[in-house]
N, C-alpha and C. Protein backbone atom coordinates (compact mmCIF):
# COMPACT_ATOMS: atom_id res chain seq x y z
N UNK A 1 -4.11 14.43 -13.64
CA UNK A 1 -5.22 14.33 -12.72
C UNK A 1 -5.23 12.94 -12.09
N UNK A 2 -5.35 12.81 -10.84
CA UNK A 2 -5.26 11.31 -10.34
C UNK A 2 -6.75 11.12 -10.35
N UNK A 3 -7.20 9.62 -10.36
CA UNK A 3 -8.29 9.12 -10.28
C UNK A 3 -8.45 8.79 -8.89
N UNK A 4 -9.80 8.48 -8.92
CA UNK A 4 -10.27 8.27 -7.53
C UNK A 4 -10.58 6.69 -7.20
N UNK A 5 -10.35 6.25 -6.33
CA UNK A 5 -11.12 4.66 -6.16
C UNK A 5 -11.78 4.55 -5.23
N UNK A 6 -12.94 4.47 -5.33
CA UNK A 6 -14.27 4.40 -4.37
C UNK A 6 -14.17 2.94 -3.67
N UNK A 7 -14.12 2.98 -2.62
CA UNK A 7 -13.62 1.54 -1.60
C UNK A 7 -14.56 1.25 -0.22
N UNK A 8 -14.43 0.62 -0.42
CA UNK A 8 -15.67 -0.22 0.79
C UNK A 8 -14.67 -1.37 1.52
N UNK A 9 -14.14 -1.12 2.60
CA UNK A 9 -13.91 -1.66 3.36
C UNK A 9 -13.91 -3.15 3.96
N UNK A 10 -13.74 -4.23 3.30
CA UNK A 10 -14.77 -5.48 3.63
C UNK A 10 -13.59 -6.25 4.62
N UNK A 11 -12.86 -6.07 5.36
CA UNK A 11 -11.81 -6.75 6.47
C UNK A 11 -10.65 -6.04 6.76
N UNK A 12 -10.67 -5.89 8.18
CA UNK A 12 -9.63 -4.95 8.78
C UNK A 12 -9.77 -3.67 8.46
N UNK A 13 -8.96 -3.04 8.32
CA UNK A 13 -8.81 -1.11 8.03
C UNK A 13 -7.80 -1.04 7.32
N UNK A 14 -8.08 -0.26 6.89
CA UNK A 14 -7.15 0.82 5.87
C UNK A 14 -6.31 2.03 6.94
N UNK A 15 -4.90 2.01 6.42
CA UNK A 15 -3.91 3.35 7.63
C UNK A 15 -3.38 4.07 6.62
N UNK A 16 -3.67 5.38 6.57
CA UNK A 16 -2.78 6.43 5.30
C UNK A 16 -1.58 6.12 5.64
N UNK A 17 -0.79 6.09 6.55
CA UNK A 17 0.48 6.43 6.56
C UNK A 17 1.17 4.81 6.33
N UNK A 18 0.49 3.71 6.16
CA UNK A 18 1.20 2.35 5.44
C UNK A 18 1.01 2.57 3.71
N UNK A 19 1.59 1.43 3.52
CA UNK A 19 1.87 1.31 2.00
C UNK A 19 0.65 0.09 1.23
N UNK A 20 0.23 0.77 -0.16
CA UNK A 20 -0.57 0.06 -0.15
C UNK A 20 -0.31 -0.78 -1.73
N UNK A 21 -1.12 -1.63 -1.97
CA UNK A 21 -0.57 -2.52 -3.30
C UNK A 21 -2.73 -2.58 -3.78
N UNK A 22 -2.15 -2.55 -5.27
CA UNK A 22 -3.65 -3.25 -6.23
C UNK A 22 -3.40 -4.12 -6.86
N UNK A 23 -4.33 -5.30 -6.75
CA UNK A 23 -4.48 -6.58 -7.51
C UNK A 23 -5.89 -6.61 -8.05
N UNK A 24 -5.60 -7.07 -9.12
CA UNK A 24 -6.80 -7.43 -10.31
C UNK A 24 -6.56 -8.90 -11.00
N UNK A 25 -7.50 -9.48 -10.50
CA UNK A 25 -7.82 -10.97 -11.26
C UNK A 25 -6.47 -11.64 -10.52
N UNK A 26 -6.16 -11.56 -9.14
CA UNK A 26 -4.99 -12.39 -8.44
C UNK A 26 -3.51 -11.84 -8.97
N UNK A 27 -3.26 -11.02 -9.84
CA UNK A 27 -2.02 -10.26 -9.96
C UNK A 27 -1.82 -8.99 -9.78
N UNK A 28 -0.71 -9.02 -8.77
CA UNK A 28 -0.24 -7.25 -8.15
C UNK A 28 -0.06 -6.59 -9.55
N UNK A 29 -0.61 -5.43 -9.47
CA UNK A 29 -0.59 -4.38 -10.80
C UNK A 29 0.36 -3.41 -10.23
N UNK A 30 0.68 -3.62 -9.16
CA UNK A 30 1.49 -2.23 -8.29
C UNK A 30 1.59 -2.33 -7.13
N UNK A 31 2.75 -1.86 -6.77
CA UNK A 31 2.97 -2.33 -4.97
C UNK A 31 3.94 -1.35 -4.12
N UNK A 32 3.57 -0.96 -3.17
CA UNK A 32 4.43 0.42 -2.85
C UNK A 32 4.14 1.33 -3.06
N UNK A 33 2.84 1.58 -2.93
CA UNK A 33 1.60 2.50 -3.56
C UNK A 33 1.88 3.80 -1.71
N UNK A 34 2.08 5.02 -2.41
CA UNK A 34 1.70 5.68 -1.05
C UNK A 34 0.14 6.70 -1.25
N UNK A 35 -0.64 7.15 -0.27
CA UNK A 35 -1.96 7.65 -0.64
C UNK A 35 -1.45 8.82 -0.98
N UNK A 36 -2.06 9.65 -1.84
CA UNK A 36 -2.16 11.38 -1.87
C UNK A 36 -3.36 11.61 -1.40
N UNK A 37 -4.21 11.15 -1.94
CA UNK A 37 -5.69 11.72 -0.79
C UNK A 37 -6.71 10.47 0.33
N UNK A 38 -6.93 10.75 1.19
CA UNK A 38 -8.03 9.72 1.78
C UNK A 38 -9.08 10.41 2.52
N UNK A 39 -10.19 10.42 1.73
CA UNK A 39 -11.55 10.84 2.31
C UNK A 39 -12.52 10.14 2.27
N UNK A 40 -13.69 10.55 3.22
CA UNK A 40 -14.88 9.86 4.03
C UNK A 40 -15.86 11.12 3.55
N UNK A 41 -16.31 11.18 2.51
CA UNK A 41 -17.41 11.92 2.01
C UNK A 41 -16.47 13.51 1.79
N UNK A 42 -16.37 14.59 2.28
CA UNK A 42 -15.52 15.35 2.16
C UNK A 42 -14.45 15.78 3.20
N UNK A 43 -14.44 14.98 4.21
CA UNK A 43 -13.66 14.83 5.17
C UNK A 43 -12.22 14.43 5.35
N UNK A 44 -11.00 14.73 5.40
CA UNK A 44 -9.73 14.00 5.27
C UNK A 44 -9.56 13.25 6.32
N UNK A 45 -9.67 11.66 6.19
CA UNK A 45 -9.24 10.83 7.22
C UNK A 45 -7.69 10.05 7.63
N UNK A 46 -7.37 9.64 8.46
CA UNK A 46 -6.19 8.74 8.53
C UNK A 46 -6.66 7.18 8.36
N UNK A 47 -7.78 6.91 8.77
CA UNK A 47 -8.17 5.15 8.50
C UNK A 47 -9.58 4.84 8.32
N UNK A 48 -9.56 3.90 7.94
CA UNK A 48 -11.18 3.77 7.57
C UNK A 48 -11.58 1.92 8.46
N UNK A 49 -12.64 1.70 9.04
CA UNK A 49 -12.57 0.96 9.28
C UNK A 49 -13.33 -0.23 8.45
N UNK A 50 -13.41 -1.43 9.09
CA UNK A 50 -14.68 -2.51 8.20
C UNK A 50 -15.57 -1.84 8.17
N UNK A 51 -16.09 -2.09 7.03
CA UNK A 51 -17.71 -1.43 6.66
C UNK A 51 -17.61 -0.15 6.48
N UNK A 52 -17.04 0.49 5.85
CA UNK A 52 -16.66 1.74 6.08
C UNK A 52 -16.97 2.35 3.80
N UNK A 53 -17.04 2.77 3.67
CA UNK A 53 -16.52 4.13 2.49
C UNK A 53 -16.07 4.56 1.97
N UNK A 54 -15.08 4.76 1.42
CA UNK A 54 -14.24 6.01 1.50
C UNK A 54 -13.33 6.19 -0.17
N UNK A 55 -12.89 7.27 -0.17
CA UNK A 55 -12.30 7.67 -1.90
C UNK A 55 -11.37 7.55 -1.48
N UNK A 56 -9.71 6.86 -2.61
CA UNK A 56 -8.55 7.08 -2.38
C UNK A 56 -7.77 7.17 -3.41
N UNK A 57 -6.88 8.00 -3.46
CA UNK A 57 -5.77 8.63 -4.60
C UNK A 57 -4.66 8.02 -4.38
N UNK A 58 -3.71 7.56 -5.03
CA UNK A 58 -2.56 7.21 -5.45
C UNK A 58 -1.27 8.05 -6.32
N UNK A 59 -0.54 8.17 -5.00
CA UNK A 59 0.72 8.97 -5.87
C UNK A 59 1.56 7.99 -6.56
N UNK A 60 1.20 8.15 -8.33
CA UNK A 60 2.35 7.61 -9.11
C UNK A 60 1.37 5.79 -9.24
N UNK A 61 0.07 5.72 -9.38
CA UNK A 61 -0.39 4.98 -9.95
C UNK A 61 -0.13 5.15 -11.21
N UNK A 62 0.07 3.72 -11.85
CA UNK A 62 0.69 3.83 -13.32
C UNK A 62 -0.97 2.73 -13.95
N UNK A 63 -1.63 1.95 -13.50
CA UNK A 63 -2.46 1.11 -14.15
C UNK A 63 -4.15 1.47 -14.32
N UNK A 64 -4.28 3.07 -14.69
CA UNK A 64 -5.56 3.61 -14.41
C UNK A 64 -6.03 3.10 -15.88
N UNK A 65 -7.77 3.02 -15.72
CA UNK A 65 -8.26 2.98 -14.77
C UNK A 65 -8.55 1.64 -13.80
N UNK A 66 -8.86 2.55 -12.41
CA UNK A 66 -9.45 1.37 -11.48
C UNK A 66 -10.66 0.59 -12.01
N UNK A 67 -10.73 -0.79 -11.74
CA UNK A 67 -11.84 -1.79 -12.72
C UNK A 67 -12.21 -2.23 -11.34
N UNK A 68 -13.66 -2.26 -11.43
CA UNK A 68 -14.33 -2.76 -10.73
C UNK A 68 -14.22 -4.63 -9.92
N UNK A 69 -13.92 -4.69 -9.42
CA UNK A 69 -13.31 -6.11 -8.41
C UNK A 69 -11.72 -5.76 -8.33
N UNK A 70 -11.00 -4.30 -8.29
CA UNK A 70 -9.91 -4.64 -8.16
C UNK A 70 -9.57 -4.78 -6.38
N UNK A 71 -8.36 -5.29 -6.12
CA UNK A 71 -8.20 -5.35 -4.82
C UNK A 71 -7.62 -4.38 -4.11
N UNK A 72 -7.83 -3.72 -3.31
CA UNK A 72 -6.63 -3.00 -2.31
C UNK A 72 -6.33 -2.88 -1.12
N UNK A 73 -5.02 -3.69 -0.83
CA UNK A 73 -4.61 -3.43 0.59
C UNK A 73 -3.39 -2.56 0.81
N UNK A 74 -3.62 -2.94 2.28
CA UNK A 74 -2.37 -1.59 2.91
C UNK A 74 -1.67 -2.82 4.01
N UNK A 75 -0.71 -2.28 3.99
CA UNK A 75 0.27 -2.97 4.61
C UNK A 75 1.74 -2.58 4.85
N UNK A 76 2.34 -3.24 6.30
CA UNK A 76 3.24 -2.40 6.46
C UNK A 76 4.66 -3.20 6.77
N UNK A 77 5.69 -2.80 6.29
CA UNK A 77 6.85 -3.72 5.91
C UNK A 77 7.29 -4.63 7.28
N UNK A 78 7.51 -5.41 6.89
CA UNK A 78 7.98 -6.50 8.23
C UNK A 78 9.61 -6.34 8.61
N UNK A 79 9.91 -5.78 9.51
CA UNK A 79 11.61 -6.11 9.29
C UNK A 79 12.00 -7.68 9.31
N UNK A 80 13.34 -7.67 9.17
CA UNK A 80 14.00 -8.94 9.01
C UNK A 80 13.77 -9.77 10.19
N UNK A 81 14.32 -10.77 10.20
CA UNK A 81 14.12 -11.35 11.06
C UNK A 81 15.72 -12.52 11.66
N UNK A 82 16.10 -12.33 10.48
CA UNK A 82 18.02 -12.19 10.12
C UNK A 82 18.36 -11.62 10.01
N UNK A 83 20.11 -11.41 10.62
CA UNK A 83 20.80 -10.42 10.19
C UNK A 83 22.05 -11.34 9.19
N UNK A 84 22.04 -10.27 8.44
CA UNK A 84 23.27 -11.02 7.46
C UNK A 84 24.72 -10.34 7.22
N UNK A 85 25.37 -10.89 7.49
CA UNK A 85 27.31 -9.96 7.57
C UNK A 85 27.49 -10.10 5.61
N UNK A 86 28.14 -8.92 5.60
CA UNK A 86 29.13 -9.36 4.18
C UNK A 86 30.56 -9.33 4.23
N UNK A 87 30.60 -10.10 3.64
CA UNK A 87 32.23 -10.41 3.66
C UNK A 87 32.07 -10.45 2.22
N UNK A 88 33.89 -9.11 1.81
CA UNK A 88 34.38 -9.37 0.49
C UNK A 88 35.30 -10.57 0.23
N UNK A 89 35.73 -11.01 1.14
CA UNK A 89 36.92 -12.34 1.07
C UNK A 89 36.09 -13.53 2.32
N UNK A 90 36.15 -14.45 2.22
CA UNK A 90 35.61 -15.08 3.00
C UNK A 90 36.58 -14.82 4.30
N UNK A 91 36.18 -14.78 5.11
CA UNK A 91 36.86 -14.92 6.54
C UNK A 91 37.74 -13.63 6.87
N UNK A 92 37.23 -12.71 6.00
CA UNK A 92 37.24 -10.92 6.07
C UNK A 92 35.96 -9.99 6.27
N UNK A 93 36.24 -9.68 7.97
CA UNK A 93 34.63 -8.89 7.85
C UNK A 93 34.93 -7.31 7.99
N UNK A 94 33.94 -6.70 7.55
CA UNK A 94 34.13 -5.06 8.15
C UNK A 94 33.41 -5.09 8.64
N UNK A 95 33.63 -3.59 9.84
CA UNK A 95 33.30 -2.84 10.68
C UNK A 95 32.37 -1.51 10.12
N UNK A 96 31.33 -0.92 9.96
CA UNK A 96 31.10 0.46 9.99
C UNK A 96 30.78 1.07 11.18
């Protein structure tokens, strides 16, 4: 049975389809969190905004239960910003 975490919104929004992480007392308990459920009273939403409500489920939360001051954000991966070659021999590159 997944648990529920009752969330209140206090900066920016929440997006189902990003990835989300929980921290308790300043350490990530889990990260790469995807939602299984997000609702607004019995409603299925995609985002919730500031000031907002809402229940949320976690597929493959491992640190239940949720404790009251824990943190949760959502967030969404940054690509690189380098690209990096490999070489097995120095001054040998491949092609794919």
């Amino acid at each position: 049975m997944l648990e529920v975490a009752g969330v209140w919104v206090s900066k920016g929004e929440l997006v189902k389809r990003l990835k989300f992480r929980v921290i308790r007392n300043g350490t990530v308990l889990q990260d790469d969190l995807k939602v299984h459920s997000f609702r607004k009273l019995k409603e299925n939403i995609t985002h919730a905004d500031k000031g907002m409500e809402v229940g949320l489920t976690f597929e493959n939360f491992a640190h239940h239960p949720f404790q009251v001051d824990d943190i949760i954000e959502c967030y969404k991966d940054k690509p690189l910003k380098e690209s990096v070659a490999f070489s097995p021999k120095p001054g040998v590159f491949m092609e794919y």
